[in-house]
Structures are given as structure tokens and as C-alpha cells.
Protein backbone atom coordinates (compact mmCIF):
# COMPACT_ATOMS: atom_id res chain seq x y z
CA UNK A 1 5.81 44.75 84.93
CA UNK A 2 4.53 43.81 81.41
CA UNK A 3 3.60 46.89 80.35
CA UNK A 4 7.16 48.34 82.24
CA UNK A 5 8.98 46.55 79.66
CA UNK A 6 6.54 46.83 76.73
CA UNK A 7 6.80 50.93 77.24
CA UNK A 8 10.93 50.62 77.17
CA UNK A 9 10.64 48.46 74.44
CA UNK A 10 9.12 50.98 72.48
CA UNK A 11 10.56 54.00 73.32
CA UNK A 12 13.63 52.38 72.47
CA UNK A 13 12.50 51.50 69.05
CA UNK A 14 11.13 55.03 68.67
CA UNK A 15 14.50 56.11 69.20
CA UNK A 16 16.41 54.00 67.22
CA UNK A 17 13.74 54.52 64.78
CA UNK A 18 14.53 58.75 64.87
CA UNK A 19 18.12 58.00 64.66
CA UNK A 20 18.49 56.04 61.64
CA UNK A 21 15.94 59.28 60.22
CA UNK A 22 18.65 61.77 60.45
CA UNK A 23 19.50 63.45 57.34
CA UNK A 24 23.16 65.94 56.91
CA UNK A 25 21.02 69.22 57.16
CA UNK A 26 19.27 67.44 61.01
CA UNK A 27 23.32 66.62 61.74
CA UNK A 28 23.94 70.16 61.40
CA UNK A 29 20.61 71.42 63.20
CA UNK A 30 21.58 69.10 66.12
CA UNK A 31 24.94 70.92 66.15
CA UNK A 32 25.61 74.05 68.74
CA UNK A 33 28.81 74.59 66.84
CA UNK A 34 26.96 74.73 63.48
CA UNK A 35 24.28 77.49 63.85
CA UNK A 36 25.38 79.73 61.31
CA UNK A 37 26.19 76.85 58.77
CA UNK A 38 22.66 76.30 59.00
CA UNK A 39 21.42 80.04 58.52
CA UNK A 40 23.65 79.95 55.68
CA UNK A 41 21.62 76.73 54.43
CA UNK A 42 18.34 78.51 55.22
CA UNK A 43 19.28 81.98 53.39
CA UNK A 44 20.69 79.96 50.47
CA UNK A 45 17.48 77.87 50.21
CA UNK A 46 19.70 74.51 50.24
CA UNK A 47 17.90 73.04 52.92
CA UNK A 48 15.69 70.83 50.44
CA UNK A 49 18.44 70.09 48.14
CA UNK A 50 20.58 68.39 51.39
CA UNK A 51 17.41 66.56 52.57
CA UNK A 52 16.83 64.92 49.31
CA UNK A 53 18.20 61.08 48.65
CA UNK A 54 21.71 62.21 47.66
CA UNK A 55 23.96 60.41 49.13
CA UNK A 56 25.91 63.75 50.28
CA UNK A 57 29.78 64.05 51.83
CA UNK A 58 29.49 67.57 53.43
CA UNK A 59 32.48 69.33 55.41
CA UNK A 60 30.90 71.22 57.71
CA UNK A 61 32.61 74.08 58.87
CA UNK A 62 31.86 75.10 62.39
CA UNK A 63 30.77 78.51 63.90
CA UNK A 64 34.39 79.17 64.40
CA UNK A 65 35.30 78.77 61.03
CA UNK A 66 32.75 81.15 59.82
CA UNK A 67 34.36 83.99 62.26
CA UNK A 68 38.36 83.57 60.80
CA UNK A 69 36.51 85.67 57.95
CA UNK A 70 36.62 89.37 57.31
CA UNK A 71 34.63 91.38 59.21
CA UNK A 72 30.50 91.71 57.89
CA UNK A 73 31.39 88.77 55.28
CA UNK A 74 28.93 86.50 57.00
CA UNK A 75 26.08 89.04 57.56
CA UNK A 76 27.02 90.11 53.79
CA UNK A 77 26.84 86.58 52.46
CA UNK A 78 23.16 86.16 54.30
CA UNK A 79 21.49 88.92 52.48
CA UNK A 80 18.63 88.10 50.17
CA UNK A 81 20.94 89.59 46.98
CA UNK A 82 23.89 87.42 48.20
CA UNK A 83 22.09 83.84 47.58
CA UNK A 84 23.19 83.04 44.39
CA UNK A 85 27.30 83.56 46.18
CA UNK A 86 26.30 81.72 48.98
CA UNK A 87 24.79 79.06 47.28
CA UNK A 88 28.01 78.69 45.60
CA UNK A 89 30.35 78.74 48.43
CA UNK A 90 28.12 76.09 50.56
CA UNK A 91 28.00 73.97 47.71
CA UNK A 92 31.49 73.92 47.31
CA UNK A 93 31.67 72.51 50.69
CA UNK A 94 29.49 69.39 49.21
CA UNK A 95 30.70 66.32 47.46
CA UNK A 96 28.44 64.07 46.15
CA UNK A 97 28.74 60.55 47.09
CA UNK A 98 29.16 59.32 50.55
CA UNK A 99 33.01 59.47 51.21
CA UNK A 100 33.83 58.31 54.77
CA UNK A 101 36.75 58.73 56.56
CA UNK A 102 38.01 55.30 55.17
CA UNK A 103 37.44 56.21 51.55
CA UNK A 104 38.93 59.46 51.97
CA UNK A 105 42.02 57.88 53.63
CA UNK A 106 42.37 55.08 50.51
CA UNK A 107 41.41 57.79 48.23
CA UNK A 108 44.68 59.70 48.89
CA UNK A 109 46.73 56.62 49.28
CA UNK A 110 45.42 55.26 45.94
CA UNK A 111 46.46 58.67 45.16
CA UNK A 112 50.56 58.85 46.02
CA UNK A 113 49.45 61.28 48.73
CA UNK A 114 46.48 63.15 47.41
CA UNK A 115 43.35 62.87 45.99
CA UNK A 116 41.24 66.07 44.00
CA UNK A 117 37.24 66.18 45.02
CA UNK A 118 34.99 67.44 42.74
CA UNK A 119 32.34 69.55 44.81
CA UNK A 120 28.76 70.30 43.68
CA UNK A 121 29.10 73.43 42.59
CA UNK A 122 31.98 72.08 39.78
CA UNK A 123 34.91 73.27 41.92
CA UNK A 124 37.64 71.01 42.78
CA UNK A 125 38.94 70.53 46.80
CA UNK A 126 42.36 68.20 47.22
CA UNK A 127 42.46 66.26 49.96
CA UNK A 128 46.05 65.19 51.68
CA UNK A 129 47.31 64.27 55.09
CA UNK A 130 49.01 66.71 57.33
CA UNK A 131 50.30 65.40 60.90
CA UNK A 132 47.97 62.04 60.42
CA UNK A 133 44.60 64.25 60.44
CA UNK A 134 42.91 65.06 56.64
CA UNK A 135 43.52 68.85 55.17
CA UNK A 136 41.36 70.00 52.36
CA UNK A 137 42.70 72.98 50.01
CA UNK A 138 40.98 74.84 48.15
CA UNK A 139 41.36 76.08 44.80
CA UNK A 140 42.84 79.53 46.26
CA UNK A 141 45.18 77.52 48.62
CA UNK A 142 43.25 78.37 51.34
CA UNK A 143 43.30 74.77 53.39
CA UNK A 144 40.71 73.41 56.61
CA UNK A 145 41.09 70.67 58.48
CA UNK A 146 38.98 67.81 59.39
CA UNK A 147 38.05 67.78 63.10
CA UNK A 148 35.60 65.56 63.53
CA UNK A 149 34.55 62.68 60.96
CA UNK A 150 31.94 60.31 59.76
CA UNK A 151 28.86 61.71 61.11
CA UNK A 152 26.59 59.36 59.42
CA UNK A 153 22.77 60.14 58.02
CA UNK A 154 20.32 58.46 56.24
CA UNK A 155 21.75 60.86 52.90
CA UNK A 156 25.47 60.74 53.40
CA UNK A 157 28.09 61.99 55.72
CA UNK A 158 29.16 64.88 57.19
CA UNK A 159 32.96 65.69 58.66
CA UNK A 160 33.29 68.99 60.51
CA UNK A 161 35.87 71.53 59.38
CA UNK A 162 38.11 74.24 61.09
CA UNK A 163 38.27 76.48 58.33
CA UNK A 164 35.49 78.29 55.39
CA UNK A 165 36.60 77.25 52.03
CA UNK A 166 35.98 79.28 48.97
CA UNK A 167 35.67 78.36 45.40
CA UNK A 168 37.73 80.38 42.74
């Protein structure tokens, strides 16, 4: 019976131990709804850069959002002469920082309503409320919103998207 308890014991340490080692690039692996976010990653040789320290606020948009684009744009973007563009456009999706839901929500209240993001790759993405749930727009007016929220890791937070943004 000792050793019962002494084997659940530590496979629920192990466990808790692996959770609290999940980075925002693992959130996304973990994700069914988030495999081409992650070949995007992979082909734009981010994957590094998201599992350093940060801390990182990433809005994640899901396989869904990735297919409201043109035809080909995705299997464009993934070329090897398209990095440098794709870089750009997944980087725009990254804050840096760890802005929870909570922050965001006092960010545009402190705000009068909205509050403008400054994304890694120097774009800008506002943030407002729309029907209670948080819309980002983009610099082209081109707006997601958030669908899920506060998926914690060890270097930030992600929040899952409905929509690609793209920086001007």
C-alpha cells in the first residue's frame, strides 16, 4: 500500500511538475485547433524566440482563422522566400508583456473604451469591447475576436483568436 501511494504521489508531482513547464509555443503544440499557427512558427523560425524567458501575450489565431484568407495565402506565406513576411505577420500577433484577460479589461477601461498594443514587430493592435467579449483591430481595420483567454505558461499568455491579423 506504501509504495501504492508513494507511486501516485509522484506521478502527480511529475505532472504538476510538466504543467507548470509549459511555454506559449507547447500551448499552441497542445492545440488541435492551432496546427497551422504552429507550421507558421516552424517556417518562420520563431519557435526559439517564443520559448525564450519573455514574458509573451500571444493571440493565437486558430486553424479557422487561417482559412477566412485568400486562397494559397497560407501555403504562400510558408515558403522558404516568404519568412521574412511571415515573421512579420506572426509577430504582430505578439505583445510583449504578460497581459491577461484582467489587464486587458482595465487596460481599456483606464482607457475610456480602448486601449492601443504595441506588438513585436512595432505595429500597433487596439483593443475594445464589443458585446462584453474583447475585439482587436488591426491597423487595416481588419478586427478578431478573443475566444478563449488566459492560457497561462511559464513565458506569458496566450488568448485564442477568430480572425488573422495583418500589420500595415
Amino acid at each position: 500500500m506504501k509504495k501504492l501511494f508513494l507511486v501516485l504521489i509522484t506521478t502527480a508531482v511529475s505532472t504538476f511538475s510538466f504543467a507548470q513547464k509549459v511555454d506559449v509555443v507547447d500551448i499552441a503544440i497542445s492545440s488541435a485547433d492551432h496546427t497551422t499557427l504552429v507550421a507558421a512558427v516552424k517556417a518562420a523560425d520563431l519557435v526559439a524566440t517564443l520559448k525564450s524567458a519573455g514574458p509573451f501575450t500571444v493571440f493565437a489565431p486558430t486553424n479557422a482563422a487561417f482559412d477566412k484568407l485568400p486562397g494559397g495565402t497560407v501555403a504562400s506565406l510558408l515558403k522558404p522566400e516568404s519568412k521574412a513576411a511571415l515573421a512579420n505577420i506572426l509577430t504582430y500577433h505578439v505583445v510583449s508583456g504578460n497581459l491577461d484577460a484582467t489587464s486587458v479589461l482595465a487596460a481599456i477601461k483606464d482607457g475610456k473604451g480602448k486601449v492601443v498594443l504595441k506588438t513585436v514587430s512595432g505595429g500597433k493592435l487596439t483593443a475594445t469591447l464589443d458585446n462584453g467579449k474583447v475585439k482587436l483591430t488591426d491597423e487595416n481595420g481588419n478586427s478578431a475576436l478573443v475566444i478563449a483567454a488566459d492560457l497561462k505558461g511559464t513565458n506569458g499568455v496566450v488568448h485564442v483568436i477568430d480572425a488573422v491579423l495583418l500589420p500595415k
